[in-house]
N, C-alpha and C. Protein backbone atom coordinates (compact mmCIF):
# COMPACT_ATOMS: atom_id res chain seq x y z
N UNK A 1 0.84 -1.17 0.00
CA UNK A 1 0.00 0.00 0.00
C UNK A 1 0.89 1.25 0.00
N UNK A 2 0.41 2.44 -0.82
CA UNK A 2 1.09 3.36 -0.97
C UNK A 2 0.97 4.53 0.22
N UNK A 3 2.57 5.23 0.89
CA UNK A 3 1.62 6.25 1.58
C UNK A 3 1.44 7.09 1.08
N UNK A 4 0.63 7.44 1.62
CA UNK A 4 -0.02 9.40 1.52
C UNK A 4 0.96 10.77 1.77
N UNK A 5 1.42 11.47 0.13
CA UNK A 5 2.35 12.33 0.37
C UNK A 5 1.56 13.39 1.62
N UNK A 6 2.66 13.69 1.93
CA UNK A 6 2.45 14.90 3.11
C UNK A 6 3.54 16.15 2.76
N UNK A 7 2.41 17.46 2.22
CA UNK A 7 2.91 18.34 1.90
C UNK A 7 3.84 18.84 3.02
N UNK A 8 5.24 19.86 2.69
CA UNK A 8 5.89 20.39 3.83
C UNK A 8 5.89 21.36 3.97
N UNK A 9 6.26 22.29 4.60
CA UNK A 9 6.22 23.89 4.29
C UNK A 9 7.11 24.46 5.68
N UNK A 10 7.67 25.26 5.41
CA UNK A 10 8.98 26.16 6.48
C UNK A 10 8.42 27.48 6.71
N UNK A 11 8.30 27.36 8.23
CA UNK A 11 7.88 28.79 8.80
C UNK A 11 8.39 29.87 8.46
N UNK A 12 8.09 31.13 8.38
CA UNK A 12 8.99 31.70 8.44
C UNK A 12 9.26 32.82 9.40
N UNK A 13 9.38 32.56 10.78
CA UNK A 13 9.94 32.67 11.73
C UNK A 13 11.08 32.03 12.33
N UNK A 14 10.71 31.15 12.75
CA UNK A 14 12.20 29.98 13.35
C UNK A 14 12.48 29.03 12.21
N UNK A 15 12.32 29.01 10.82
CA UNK A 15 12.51 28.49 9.92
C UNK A 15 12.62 27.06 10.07
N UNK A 16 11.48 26.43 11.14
CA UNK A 16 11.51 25.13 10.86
C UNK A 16 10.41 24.55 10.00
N UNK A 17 10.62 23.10 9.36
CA UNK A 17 9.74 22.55 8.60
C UNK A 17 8.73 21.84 9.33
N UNK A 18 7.24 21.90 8.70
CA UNK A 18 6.74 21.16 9.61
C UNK A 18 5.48 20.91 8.51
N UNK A 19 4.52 20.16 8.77
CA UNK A 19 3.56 19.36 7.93
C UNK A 19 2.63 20.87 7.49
N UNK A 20 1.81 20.76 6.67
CA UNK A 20 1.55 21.86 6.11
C UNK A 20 0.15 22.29 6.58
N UNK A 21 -0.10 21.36 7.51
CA UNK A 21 -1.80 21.46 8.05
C UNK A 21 -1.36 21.72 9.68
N UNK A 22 -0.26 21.88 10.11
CA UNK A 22 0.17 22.11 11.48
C UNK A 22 0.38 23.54 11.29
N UNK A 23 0.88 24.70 10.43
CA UNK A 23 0.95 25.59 10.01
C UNK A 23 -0.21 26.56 9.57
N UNK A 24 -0.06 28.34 9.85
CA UNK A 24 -1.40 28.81 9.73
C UNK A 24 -0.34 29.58 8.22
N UNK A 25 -1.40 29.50 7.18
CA UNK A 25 -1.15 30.81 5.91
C UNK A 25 -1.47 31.89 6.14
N UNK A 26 -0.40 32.73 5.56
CA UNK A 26 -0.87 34.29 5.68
C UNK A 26 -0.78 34.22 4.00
N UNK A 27 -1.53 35.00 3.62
CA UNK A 27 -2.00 35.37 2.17
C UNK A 27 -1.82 36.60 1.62
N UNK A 28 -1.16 37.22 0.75
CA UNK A 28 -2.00 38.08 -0.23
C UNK A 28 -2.10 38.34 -1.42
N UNK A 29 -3.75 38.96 -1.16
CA UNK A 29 -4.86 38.23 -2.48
C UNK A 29 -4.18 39.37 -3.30
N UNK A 30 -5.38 38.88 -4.27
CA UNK A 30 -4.60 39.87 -5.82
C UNK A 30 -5.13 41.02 -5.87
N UNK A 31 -5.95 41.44 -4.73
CA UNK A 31 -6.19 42.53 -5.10
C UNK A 31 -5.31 43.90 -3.36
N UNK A 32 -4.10 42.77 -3.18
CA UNK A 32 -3.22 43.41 -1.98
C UNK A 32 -3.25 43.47 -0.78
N UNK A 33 -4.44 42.63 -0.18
CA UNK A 33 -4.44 42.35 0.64
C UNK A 33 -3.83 41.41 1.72
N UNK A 34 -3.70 41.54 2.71
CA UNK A 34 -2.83 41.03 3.51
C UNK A 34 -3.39 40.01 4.59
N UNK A 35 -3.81 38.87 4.29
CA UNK A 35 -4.88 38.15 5.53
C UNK A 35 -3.95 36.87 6.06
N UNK A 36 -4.70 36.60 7.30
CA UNK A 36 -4.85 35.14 7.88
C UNK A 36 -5.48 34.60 6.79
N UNK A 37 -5.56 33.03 6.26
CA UNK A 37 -5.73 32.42 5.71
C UNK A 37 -6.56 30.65 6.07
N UNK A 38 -7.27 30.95 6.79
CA UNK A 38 -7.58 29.17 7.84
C UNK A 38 -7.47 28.55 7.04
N UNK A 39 -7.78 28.69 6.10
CA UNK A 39 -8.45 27.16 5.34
C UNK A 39 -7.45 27.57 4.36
N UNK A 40 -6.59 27.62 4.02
CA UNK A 40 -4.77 27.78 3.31
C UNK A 40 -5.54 27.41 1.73
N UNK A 41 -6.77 28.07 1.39
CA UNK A 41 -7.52 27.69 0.42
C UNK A 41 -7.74 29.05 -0.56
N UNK A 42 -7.15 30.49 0.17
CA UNK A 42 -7.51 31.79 -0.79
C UNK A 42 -6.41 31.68 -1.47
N UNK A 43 -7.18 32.44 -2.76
CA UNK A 43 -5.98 32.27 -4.01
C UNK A 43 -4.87 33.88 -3.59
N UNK A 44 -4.12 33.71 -4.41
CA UNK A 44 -2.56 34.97 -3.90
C UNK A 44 -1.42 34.11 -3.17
N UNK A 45 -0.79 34.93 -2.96
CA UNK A 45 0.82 34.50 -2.83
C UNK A 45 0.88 34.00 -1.54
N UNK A 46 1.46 33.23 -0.98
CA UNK A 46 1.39 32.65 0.63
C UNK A 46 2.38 32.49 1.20
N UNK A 47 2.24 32.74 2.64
CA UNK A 47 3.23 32.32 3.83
C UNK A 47 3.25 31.80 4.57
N UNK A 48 4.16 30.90 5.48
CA UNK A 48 3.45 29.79 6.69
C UNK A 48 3.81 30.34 7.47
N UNK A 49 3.57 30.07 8.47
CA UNK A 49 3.44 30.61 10.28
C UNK A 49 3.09 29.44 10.99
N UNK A 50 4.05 28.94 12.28
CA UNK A 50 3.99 28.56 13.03
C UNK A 50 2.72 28.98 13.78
N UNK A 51 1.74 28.38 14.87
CA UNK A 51 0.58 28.79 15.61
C UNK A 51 0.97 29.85 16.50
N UNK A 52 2.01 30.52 16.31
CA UNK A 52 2.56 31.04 17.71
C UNK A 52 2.70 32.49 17.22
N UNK A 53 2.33 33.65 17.95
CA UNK A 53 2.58 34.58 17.58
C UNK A 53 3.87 35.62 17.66
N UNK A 54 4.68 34.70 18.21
CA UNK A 54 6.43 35.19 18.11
C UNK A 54 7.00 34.92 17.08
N UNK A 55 6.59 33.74 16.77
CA UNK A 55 6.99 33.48 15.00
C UNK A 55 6.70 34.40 14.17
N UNK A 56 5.79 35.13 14.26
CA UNK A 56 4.70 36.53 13.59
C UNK A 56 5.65 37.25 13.62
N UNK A 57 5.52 37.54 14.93
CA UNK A 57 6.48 38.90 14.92
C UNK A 57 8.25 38.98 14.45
N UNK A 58 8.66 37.54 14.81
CA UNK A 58 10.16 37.13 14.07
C UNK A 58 9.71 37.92 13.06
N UNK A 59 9.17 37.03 12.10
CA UNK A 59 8.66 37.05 10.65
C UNK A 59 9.05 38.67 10.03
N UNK A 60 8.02 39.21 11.24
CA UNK A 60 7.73 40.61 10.54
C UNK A 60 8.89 41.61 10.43
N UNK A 61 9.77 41.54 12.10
CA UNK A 61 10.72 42.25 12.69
C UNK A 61 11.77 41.93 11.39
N UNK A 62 12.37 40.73 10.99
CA UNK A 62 13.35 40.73 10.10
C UNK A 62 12.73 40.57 8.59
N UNK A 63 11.49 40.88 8.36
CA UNK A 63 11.30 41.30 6.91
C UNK A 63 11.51 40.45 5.92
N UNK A 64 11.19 39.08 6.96
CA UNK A 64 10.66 37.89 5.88
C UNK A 64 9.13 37.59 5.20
N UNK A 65 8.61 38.00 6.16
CA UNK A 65 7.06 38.04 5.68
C UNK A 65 6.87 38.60 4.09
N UNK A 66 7.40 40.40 4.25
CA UNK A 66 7.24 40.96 3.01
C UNK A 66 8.35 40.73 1.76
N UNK A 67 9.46 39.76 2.17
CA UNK A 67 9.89 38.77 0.92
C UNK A 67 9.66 37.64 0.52
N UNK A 68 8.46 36.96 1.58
CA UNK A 68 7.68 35.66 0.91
C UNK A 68 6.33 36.58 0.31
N UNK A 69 6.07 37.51 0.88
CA UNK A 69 4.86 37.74 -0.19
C UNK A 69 4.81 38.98 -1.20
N UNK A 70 6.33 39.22 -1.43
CA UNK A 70 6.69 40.41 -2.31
C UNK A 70 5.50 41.24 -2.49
N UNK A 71 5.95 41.88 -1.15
CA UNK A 71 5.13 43.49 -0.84
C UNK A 71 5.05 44.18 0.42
N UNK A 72 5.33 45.68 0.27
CA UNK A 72 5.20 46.18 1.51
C UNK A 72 4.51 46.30 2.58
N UNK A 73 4.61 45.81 3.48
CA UNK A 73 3.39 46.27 4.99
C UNK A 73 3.46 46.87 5.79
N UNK A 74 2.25 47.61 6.07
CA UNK A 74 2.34 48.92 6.75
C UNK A 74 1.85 48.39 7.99
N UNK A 75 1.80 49.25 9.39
CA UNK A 75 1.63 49.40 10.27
C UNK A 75 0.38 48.86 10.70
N UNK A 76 -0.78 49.11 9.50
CA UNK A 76 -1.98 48.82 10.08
C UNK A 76 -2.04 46.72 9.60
N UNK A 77 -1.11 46.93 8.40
CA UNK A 77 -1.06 45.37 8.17
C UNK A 77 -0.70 44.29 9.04
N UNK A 78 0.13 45.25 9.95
CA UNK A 78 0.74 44.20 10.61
C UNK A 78 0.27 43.88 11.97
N UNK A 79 -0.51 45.34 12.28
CA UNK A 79 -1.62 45.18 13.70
C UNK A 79 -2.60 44.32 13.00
N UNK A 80 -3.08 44.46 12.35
CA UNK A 80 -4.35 43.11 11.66
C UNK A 80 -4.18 41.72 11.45
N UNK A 81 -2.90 41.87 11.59
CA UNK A 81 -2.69 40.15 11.30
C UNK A 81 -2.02 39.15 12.71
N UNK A 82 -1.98 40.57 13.76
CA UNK A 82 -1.39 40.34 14.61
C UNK A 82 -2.85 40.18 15.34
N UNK A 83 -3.82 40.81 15.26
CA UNK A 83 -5.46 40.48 15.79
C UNK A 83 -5.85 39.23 15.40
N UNK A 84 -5.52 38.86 13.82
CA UNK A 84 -6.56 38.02 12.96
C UNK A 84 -5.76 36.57 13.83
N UNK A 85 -4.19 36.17 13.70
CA UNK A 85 -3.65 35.46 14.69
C UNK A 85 -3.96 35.80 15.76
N UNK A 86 -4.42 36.33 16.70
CA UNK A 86 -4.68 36.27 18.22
C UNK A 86 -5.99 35.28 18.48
N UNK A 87 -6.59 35.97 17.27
CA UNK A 87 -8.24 35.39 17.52
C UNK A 87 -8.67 33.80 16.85
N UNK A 88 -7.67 33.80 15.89
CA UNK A 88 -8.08 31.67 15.79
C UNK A 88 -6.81 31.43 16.34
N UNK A 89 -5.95 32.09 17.36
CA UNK A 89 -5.34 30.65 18.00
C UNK A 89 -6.54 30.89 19.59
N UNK A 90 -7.52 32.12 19.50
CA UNK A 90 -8.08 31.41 21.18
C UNK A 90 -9.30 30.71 20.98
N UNK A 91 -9.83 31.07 19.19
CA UNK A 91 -10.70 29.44 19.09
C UNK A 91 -10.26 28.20 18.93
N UNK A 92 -9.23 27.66 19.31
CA UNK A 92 -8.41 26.89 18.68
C UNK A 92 -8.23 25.93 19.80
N UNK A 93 -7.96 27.10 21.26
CA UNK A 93 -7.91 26.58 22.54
C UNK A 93 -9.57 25.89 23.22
N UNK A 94 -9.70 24.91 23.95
CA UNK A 94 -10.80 25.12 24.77
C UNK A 94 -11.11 25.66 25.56
């Protein structure tokens, strides 16, 4: 019996690899927007993220985020995504 590939994908915060459904997408769409992504299902350019929001901020602080998704983010982008992560990792919790 054959197994079942398992996509991989590398954070980009602590740049480790990890299964691609353990990981949250950040997205942006084509029309520049900058989102959380749950369901790693909107079309535009993508980034993985560890569940953790230090990885976020790694991400953001050294200006990997806006060279996985070739484009600038502003201040309010980065408070929004820093909300949109706050709020499905506390549905996430019981």
């Amino acid at each position: 019996m054959k197994k079942k590939h398992i996509p991989v994908r590398t954070c980009i915060g602590c740049r480790e690899t990890s299964a691609k459904r353990a990981l949250i997408r950040i997205v942006r769409t084509p029309a520049g927007e900058v989102l959380v992504d749950p369901t790693g299902k909107k079309s535009g350019r993508g980034a993985y993220v560890c569940p953790s929001s230090e990885c976020l901020k790694t991400g953001i602080v050294e200006k990997r985020l806006e060279q996985a998704l070739k484009c600038q983010l502003g201040p309010g982008d980065v408070e929004s995504l820093l909300c949109q992560l706050a709020q499905m990792l506390r549905k996430e919790q019981p």
